[in-house]
PDB file of N, CA and C in Angstrom:
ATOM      1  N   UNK A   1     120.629  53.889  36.064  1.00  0.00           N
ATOM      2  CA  UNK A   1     120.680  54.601  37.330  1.00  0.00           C
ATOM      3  C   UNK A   1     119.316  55.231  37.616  1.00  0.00           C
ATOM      4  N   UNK A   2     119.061  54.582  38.915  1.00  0.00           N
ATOM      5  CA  UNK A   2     117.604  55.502  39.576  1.00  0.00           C
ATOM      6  C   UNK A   2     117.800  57.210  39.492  1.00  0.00           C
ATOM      7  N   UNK A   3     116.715  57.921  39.211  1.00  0.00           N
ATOM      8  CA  UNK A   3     116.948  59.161  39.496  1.00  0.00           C
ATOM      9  C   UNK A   3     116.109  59.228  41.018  1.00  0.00           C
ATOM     10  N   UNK A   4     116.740  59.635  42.232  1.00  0.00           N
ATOM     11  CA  UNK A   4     115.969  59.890  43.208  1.00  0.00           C
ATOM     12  C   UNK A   4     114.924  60.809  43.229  1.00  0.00           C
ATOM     13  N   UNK A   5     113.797  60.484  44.346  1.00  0.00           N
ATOM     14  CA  UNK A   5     112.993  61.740  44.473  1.00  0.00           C
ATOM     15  C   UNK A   5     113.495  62.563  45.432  1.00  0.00           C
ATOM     16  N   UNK A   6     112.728  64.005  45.039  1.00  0.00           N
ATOM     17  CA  UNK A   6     113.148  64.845  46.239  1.00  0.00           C
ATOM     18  C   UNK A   6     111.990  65.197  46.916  1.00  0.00           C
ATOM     19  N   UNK A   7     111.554  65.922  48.054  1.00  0.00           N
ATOM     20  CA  UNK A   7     110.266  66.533  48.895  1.00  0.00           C
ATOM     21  C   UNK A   7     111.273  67.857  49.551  1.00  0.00           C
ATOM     22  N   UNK A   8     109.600  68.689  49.600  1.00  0.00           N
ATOM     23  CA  UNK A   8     109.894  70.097  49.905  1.00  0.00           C
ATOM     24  C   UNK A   8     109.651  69.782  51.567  1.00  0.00           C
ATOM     25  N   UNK A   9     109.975  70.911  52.323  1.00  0.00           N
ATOM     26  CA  UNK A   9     108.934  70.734  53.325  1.00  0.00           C
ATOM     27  C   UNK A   9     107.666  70.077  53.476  1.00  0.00           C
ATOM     28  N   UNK A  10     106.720  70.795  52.730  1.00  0.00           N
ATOM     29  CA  UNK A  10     105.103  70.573  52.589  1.00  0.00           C
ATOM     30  C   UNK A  10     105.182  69.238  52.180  1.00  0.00           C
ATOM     31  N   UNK A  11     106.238  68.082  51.253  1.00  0.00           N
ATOM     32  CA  UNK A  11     105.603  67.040  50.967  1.00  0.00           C
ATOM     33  C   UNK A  11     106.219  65.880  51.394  1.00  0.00           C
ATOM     34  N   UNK A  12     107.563  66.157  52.281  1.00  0.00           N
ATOM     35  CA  UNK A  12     108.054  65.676  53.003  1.00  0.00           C
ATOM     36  C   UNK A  12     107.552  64.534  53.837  1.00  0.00           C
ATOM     37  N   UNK A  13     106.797  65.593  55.305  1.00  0.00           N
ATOM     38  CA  UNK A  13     105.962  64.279  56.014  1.00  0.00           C
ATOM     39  C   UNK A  13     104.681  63.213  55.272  1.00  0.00           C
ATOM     40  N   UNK A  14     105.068  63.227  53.997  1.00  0.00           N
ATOM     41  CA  UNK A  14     103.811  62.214  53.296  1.00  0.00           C
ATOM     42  C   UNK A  14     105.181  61.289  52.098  1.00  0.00           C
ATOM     43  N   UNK A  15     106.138  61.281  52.735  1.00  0.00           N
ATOM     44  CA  UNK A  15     106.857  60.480  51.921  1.00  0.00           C
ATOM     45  C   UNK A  15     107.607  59.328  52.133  1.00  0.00           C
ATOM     46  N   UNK A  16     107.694  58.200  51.786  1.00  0.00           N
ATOM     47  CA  UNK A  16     107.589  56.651  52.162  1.00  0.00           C
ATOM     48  C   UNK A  16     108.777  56.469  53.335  1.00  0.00           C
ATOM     49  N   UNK A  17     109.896  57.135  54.081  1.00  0.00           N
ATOM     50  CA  UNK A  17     110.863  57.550  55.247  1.00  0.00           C
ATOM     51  C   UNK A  17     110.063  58.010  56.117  1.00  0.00           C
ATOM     52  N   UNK A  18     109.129  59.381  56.263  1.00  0.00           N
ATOM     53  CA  UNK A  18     108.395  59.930  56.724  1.00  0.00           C
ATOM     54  C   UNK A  18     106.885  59.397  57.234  1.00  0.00           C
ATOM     55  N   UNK A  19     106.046  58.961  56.490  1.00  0.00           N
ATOM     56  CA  UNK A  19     104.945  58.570  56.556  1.00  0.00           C
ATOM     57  C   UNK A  19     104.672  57.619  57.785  1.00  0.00           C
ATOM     58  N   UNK A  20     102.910  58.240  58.262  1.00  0.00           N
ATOM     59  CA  UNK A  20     102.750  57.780  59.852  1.00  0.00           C
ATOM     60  C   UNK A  20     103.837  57.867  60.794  1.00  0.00           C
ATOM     61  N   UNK A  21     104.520  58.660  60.802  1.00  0.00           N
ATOM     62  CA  UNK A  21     105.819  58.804  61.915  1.00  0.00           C
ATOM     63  C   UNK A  21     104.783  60.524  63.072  1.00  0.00           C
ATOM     64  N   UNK A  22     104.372  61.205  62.047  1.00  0.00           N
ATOM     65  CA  UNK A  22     103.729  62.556  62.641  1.00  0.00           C
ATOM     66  C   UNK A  22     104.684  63.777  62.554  1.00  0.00           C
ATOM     67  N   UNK A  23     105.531  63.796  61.839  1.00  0.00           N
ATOM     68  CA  UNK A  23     106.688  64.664  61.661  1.00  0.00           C
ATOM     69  C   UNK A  23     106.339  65.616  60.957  1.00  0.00           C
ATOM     70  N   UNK A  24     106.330  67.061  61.565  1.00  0.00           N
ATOM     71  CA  UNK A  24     105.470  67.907  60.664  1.00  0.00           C
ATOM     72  C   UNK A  24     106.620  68.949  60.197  1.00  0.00           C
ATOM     73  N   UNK A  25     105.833  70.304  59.540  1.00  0.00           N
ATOM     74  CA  UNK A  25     106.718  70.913  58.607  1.00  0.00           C
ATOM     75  C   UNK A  25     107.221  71.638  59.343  1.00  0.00           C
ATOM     76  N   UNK A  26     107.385  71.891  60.713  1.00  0.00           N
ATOM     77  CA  UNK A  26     107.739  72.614  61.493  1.00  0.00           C
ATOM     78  C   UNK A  26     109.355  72.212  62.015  1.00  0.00           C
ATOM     79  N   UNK A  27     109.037  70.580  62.129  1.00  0.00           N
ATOM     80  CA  UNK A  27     109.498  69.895  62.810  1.00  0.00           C
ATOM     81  C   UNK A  27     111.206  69.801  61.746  1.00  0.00           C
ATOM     82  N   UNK A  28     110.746  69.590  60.398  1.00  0.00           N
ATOM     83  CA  UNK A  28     112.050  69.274  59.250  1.00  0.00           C
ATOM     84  C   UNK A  28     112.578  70.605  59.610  1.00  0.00           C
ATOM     85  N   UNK A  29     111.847  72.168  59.586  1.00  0.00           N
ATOM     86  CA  UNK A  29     112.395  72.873  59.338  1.00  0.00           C
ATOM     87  C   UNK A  29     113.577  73.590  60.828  1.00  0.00           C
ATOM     88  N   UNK A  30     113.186  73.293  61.622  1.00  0.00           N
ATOM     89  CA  UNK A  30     114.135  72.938  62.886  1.00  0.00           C
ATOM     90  C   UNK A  30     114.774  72.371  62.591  1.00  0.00           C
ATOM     91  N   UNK A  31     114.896  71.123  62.112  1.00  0.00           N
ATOM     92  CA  UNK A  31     116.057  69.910  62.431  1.00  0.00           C
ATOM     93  C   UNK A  31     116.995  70.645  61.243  1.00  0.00           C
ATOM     94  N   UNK A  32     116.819  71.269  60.555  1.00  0.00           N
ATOM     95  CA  UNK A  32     117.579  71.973  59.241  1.00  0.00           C
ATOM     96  C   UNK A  32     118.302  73.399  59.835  1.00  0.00           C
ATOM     97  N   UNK A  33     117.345  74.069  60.878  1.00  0.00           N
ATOM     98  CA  UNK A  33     118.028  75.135  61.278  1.00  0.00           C
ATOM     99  C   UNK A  33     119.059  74.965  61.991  1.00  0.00           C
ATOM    100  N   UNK A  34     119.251  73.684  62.679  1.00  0.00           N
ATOM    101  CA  UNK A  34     119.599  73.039  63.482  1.00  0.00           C
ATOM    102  C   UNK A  34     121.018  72.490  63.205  1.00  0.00           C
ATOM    103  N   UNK A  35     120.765  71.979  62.074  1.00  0.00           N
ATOM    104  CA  UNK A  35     121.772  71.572  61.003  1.00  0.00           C
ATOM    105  C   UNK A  35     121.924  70.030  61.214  1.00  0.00           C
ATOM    106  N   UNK A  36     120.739  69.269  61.578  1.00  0.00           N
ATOM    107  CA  UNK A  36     120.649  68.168  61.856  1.00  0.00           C
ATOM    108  C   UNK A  36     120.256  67.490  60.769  1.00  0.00           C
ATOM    109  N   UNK A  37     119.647  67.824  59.854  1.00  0.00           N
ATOM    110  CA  UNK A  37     118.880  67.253  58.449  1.00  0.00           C
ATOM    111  C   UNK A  37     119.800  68.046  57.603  1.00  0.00           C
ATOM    112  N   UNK A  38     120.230  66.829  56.760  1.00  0.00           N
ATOM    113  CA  UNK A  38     120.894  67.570  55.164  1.00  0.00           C
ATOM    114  C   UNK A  38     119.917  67.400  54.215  1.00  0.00           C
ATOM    115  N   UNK A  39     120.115  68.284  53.065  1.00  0.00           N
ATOM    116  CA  UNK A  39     119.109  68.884  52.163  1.00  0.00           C
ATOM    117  C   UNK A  39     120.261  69.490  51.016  1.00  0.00           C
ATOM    118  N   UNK A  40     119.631  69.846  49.983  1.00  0.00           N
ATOM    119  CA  UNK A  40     120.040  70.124  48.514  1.00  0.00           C
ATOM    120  C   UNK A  40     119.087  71.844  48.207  1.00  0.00           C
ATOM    121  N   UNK A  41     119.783  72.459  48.361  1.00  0.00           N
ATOM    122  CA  UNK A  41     119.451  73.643  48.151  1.00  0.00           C
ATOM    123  C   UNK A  41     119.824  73.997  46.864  1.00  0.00           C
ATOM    124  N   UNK A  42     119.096  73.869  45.711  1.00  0.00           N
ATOM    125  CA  UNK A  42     119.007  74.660  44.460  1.00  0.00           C
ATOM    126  C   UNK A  42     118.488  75.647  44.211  1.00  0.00           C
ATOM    127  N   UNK A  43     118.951  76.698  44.710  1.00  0.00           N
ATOM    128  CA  UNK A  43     118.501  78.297  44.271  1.00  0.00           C
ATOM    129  C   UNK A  43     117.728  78.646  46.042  1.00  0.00           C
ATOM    130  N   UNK A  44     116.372  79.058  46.386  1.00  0.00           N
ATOM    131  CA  UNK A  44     115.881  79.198  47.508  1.00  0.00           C
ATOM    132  C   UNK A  44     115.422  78.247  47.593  1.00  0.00           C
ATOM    133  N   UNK A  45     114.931  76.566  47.062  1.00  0.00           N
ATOM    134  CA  UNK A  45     114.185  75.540  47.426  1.00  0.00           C
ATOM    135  C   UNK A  45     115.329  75.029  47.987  1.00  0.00           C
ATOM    136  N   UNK A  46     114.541  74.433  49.171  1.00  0.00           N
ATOM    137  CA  UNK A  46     114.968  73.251  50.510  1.00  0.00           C
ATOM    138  C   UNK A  46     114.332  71.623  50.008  1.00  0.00           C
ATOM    139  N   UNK A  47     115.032  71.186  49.231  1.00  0.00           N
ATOM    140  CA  UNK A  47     114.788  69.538  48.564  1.00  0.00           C
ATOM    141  C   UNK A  47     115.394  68.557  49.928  1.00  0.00           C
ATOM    142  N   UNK A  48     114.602  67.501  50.081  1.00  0.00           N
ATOM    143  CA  UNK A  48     115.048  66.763  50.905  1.00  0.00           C
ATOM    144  C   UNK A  48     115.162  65.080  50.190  1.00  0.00           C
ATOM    145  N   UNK A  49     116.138  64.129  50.233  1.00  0.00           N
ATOM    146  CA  UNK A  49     116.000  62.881  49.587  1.00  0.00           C
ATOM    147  C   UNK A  49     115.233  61.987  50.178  1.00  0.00           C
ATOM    148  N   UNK A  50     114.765  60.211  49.915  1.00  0.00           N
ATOM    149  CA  UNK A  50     114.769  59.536  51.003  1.00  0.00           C
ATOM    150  C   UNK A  50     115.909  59.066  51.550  1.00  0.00           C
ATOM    151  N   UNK A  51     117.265  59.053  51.485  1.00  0.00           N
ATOM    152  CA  UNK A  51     118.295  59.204  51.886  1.00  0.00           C
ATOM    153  C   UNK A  51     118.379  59.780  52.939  1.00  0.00           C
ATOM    154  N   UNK A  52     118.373  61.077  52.849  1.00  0.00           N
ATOM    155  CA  UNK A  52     118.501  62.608  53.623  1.00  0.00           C
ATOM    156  C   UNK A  52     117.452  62.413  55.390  1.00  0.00           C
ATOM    157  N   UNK A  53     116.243  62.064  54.882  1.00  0.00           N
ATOM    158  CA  UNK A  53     115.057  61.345  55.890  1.00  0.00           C
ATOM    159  C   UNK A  53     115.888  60.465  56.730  1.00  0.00           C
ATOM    160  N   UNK A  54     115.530  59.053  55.624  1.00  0.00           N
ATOM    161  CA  UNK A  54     116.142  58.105  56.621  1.00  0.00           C
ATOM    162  C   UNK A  54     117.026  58.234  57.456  1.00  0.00           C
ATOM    163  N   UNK A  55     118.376  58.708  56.888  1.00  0.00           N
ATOM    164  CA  UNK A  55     119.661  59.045  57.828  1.00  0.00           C
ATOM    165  C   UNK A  55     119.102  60.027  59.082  1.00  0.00           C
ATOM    166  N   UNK A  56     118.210  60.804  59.026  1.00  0.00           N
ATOM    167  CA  UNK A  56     117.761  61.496  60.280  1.00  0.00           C
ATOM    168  C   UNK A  56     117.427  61.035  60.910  1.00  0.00           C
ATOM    169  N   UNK A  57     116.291  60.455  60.666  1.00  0.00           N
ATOM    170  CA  UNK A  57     115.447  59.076  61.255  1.00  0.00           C
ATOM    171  C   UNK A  57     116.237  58.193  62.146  1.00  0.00           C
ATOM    172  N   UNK A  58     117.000  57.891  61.427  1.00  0.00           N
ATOM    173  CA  UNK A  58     118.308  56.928  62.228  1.00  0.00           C
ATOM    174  C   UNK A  58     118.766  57.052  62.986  1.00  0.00           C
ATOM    175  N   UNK A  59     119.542  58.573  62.653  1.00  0.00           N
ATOM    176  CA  UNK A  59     120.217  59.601  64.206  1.00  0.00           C
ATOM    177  C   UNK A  59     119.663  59.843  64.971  1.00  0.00           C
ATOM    178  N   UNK A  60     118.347  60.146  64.957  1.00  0.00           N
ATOM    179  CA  UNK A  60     117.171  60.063  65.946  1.00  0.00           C
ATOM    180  C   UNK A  60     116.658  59.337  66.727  1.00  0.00           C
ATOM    181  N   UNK A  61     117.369  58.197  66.150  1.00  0.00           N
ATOM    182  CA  UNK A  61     116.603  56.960  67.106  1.00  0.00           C
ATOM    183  C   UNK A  61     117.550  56.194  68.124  1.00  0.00           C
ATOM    184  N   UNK A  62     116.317  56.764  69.437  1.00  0.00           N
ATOM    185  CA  UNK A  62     117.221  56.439  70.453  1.00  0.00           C
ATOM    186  C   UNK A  62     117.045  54.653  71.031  1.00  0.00           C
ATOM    187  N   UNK A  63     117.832  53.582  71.230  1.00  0.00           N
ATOM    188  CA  UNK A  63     118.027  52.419  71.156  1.00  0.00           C
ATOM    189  C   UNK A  63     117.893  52.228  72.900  1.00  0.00           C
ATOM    190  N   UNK A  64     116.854  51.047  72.899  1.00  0.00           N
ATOM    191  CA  UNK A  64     116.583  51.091  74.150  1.00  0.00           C
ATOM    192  C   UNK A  64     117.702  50.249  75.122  1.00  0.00           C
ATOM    193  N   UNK A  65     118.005  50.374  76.051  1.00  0.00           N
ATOM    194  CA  UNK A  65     118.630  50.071  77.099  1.00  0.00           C
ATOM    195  C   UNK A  65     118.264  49.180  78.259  1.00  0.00           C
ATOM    196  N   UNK A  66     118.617  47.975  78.320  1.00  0.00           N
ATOM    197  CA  UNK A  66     118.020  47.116  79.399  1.00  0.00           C
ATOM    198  C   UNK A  66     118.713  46.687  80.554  1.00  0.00           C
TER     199      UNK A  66
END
C-alpha cells in the first residue's frame, strides 16, 4: 500500500494536482473556509491529499456548453 502525500497550504500550489494552475494560498484557504476543499486536520495543521486537490479541481470545473 502507497502511503499518500500530504501539502500544507504553503506547499500545496507546487504539487503535481496543483501545479501551473496559479492557485494560491489564499485561494485553498477560502475554498476550506468555505467548506469546499476537504483536508485532514491533525492537531492545528491543515494537510491536504492529491485526492483532496483533484476532487476540487473537478468540482470546479466548469464544462463548456455549445
Amino acid at each position: 500500500m502507497d502511503n499518500p502525500t500530504y501539502y500544507t497550504y504553503k506547499t500545496a500550489p507546487e504539487s503535481p494536482a496543483l501545479r501551473g494552475l496559479g492557485i494560491s494560498t489564499r485561494q485553498l484557504q477560502r475554498a476550506v473556509h468555505l467548506g469546499r476543499l476537504t483536508y485532514i486536520k491533525p492537531g492545528t495543521q491543515v494537510l491536504f491529499s492529491d485526492d483532496h486537490l483533484r476532487d476540487w479541481i473537478e468540482r470546479s470545473t466548469v464544462l463548456a456548453v455549445r
